[in-house]
PDB file of N, CA and C in Angstrom:
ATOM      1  N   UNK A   1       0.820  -1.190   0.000  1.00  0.00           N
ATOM      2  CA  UNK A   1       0.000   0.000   0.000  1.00  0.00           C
ATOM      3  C   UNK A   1       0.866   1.257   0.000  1.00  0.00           C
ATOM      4  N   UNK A   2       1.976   1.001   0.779  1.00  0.00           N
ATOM      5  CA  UNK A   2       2.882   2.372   0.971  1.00  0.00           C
ATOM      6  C   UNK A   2       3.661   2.881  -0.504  1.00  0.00           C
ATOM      7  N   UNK A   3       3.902   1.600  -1.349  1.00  0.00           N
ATOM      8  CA  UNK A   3       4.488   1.650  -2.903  1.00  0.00           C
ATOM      9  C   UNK A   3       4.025   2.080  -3.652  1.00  0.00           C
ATOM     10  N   UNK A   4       2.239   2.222  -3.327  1.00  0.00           N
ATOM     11  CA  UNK A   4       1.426   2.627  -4.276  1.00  0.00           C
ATOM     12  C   UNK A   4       1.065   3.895  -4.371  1.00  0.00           C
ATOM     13  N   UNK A   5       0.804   4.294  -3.087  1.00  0.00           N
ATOM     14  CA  UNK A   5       0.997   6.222  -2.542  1.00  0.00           C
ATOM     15  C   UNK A   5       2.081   6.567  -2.807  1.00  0.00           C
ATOM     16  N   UNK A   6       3.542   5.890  -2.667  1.00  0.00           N
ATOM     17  CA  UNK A   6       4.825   6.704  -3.091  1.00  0.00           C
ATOM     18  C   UNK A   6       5.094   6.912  -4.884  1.00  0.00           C
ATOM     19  N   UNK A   7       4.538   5.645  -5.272  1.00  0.00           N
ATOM     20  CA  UNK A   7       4.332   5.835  -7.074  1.00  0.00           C
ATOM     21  C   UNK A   7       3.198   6.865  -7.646  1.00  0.00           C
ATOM     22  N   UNK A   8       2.056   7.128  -6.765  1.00  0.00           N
ATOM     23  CA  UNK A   8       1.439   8.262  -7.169  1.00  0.00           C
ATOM     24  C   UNK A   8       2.059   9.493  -7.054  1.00  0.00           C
ATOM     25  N   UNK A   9       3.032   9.891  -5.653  1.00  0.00           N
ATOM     26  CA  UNK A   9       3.392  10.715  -5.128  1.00  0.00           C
ATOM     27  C   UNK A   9       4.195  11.534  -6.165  1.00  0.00           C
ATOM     28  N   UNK A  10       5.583  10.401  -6.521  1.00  0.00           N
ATOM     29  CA  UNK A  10       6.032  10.507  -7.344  1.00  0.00           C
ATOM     30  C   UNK A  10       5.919  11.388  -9.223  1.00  0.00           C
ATOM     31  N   UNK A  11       4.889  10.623  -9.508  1.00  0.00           N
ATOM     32  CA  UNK A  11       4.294  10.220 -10.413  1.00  0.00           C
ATOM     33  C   UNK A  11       3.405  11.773 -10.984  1.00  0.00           C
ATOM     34  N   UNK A  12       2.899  12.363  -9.751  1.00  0.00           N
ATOM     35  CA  UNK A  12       2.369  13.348  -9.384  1.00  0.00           C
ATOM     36  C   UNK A  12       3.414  14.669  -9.720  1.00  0.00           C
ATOM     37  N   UNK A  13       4.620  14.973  -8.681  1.00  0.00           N
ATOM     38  CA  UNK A  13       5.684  15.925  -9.321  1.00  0.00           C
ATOM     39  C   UNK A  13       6.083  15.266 -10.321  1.00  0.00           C
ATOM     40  N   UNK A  14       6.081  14.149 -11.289  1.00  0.00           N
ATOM     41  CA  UNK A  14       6.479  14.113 -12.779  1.00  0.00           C
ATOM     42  C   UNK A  14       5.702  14.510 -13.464  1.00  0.00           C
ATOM     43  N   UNK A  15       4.554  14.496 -13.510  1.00  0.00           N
ATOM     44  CA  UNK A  15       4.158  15.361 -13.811  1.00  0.00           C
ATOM     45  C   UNK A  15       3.587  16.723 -14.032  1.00  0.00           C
ATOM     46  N   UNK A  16       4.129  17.758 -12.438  1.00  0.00           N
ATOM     47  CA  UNK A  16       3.846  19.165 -12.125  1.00  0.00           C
ATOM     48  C   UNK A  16       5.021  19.671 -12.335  1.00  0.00           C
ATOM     49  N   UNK A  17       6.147  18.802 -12.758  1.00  0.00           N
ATOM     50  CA  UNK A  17       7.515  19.774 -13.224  1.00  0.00           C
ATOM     51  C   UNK A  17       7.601  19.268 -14.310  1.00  0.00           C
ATOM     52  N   UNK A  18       7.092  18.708 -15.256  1.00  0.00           N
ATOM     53  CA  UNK A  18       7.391  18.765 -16.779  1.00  0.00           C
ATOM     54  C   UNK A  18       6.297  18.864 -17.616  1.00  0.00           C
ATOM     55  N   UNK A  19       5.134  19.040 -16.847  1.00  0.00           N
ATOM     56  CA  UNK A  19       4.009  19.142 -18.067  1.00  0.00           C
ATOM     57  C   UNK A  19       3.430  18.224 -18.616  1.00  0.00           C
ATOM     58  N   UNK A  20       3.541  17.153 -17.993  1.00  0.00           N
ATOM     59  CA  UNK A  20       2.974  15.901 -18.188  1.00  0.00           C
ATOM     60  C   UNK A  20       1.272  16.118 -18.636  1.00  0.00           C
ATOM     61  N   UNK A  21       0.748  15.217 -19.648  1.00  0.00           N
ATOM     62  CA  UNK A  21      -0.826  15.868 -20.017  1.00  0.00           C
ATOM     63  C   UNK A  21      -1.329  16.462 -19.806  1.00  0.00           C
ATOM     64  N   UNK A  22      -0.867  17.197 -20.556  1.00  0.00           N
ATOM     65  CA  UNK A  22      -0.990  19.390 -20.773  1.00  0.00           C
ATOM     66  C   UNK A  22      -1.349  19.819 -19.490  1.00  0.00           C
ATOM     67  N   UNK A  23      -0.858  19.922 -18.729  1.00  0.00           N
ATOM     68  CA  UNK A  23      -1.030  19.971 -16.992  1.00  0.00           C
ATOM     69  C   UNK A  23      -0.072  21.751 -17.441  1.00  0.00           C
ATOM     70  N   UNK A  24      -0.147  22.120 -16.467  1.00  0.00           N
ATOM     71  CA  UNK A  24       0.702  23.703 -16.249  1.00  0.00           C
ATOM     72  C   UNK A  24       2.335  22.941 -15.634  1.00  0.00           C
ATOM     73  N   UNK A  25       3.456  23.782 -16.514  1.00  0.00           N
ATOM     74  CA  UNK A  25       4.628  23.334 -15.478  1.00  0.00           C
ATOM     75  C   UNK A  25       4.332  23.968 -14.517  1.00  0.00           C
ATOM     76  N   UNK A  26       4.772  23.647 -13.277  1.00  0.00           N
ATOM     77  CA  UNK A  26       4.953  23.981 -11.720  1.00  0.00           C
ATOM     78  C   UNK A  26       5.964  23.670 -11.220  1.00  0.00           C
ATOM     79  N   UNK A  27       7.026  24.962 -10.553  1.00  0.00           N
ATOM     80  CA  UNK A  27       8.148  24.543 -10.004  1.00  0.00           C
ATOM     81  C   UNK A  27       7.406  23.531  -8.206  1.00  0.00           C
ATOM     82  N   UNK A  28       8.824  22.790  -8.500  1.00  0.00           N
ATOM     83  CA  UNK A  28       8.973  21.753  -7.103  1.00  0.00           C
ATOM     84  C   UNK A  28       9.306  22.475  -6.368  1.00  0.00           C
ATOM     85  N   UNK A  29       9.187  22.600  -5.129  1.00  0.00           N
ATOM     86  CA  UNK A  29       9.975  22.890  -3.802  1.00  0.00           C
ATOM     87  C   UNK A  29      10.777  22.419  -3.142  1.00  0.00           C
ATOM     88  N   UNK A  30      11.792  22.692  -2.367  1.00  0.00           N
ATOM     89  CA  UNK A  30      12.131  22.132  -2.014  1.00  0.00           C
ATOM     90  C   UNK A  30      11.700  20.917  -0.946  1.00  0.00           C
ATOM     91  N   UNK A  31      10.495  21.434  -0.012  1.00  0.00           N
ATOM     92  CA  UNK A  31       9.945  20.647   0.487  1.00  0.00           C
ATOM     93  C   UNK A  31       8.821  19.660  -0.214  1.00  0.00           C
ATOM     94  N   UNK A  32       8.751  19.550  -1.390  1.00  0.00           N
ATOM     95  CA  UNK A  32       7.930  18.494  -1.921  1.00  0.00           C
ATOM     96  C   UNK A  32       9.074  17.296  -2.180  1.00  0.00           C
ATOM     97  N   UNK A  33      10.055  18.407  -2.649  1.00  0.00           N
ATOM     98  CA  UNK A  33      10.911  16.800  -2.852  1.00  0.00           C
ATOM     99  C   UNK A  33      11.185  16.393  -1.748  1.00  0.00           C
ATOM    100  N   UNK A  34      11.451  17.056  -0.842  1.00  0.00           N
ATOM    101  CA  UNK A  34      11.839  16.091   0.998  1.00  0.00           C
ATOM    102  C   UNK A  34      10.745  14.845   1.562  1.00  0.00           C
ATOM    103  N   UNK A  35       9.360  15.854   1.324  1.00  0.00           N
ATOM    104  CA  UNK A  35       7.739  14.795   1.438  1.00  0.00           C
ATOM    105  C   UNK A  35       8.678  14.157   0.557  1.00  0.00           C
ATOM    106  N   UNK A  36       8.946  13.651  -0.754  1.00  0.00           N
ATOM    107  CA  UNK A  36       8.469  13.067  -1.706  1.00  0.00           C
ATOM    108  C   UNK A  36       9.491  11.400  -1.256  1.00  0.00           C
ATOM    109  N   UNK A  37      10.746  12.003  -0.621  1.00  0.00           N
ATOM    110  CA  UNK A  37      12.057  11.201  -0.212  1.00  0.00           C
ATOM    111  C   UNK A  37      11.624  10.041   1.035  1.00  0.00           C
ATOM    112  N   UNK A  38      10.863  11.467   1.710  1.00  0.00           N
ATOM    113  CA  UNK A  38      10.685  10.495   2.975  1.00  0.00           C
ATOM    114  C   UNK A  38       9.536   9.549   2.640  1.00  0.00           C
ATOM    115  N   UNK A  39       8.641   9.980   1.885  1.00  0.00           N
ATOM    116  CA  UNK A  39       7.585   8.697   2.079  1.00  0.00           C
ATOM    117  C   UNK A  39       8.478   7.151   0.497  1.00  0.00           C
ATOM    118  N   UNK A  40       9.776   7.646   0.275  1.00  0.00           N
ATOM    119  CA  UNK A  40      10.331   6.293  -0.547  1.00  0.00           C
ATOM    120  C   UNK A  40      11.186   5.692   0.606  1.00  0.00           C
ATOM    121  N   UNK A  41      11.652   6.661   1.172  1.00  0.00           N
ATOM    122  CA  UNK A  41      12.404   5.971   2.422  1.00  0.00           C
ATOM    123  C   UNK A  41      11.567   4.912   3.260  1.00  0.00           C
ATOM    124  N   UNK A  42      10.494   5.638   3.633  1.00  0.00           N
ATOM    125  CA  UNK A  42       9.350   4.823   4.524  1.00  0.00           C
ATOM    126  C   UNK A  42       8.995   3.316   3.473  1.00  0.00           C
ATOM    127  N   UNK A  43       8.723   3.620   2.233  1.00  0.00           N
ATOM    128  CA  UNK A  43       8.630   2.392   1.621  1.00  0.00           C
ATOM    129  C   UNK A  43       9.518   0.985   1.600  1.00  0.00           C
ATOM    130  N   UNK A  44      10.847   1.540   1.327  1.00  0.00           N
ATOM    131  CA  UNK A  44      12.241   0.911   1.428  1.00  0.00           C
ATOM    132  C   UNK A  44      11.898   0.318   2.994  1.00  0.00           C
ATOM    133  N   UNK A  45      12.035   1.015   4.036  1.00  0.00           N
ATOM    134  CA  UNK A  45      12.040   0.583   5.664  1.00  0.00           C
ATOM    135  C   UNK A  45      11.128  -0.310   5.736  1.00  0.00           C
ATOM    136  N   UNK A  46       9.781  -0.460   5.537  1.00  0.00           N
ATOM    137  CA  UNK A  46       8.594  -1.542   5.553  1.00  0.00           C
ATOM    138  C   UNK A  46       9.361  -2.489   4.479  1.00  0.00           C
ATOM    139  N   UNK A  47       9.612  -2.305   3.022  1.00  0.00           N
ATOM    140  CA  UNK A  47      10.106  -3.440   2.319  1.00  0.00           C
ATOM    141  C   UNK A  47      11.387  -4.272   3.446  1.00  0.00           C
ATOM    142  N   UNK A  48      12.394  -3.805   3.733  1.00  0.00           N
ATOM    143  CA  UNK A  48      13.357  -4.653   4.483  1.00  0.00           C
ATOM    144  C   UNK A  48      13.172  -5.048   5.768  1.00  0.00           C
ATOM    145  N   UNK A  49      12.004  -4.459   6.829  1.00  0.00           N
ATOM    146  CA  UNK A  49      11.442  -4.492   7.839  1.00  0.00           C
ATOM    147  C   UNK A  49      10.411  -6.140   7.429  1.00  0.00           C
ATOM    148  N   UNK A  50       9.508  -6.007   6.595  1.00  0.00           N
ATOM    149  CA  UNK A  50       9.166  -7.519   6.390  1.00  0.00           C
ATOM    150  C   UNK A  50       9.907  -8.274   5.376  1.00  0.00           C
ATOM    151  N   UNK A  51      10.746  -7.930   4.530  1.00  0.00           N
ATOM    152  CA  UNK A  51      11.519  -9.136   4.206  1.00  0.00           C
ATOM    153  C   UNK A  51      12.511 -10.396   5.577  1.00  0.00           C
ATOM    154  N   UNK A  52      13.164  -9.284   6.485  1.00  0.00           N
ATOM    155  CA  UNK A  52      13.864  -9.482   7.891  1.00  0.00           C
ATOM    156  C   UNK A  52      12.668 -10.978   8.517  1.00  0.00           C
ATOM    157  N   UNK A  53      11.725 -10.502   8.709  1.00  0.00           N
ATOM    158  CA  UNK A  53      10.337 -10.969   9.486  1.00  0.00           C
ATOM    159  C   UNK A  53       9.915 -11.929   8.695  1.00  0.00           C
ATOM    160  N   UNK A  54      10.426 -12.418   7.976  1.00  0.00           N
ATOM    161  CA  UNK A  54      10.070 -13.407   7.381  1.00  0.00           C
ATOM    162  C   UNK A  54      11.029 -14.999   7.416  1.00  0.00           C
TER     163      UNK A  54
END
């Protein structure tokens, strides 16, 4: 579930900084890309957190 919010997340500034289907460019912030890090980090931590647990 967390892979799937971070691929939208993602997915989301790819397309508000390049114009992805005729969308308006929109500069990133710096704090979108930080949100954007921490919730792949959080993904990564649950992926090796239950691989471990297994």
């Amino acid at each position: 579930m967390a892979a799937v919010i971070g691929g939208q997340m993602l997915a989301a500034l790819a397309i508000d900084r390049y114009g992805l289907l005729d969308c308006a460019v929109k500069h990133i912030s710096p704090l979108h890309w930080a949100s954007a890090d921490l919730v792949v980090a959080g993904v990564i931590l649950t992926q090796v957190a239950n691989s471990r647990a297994v």
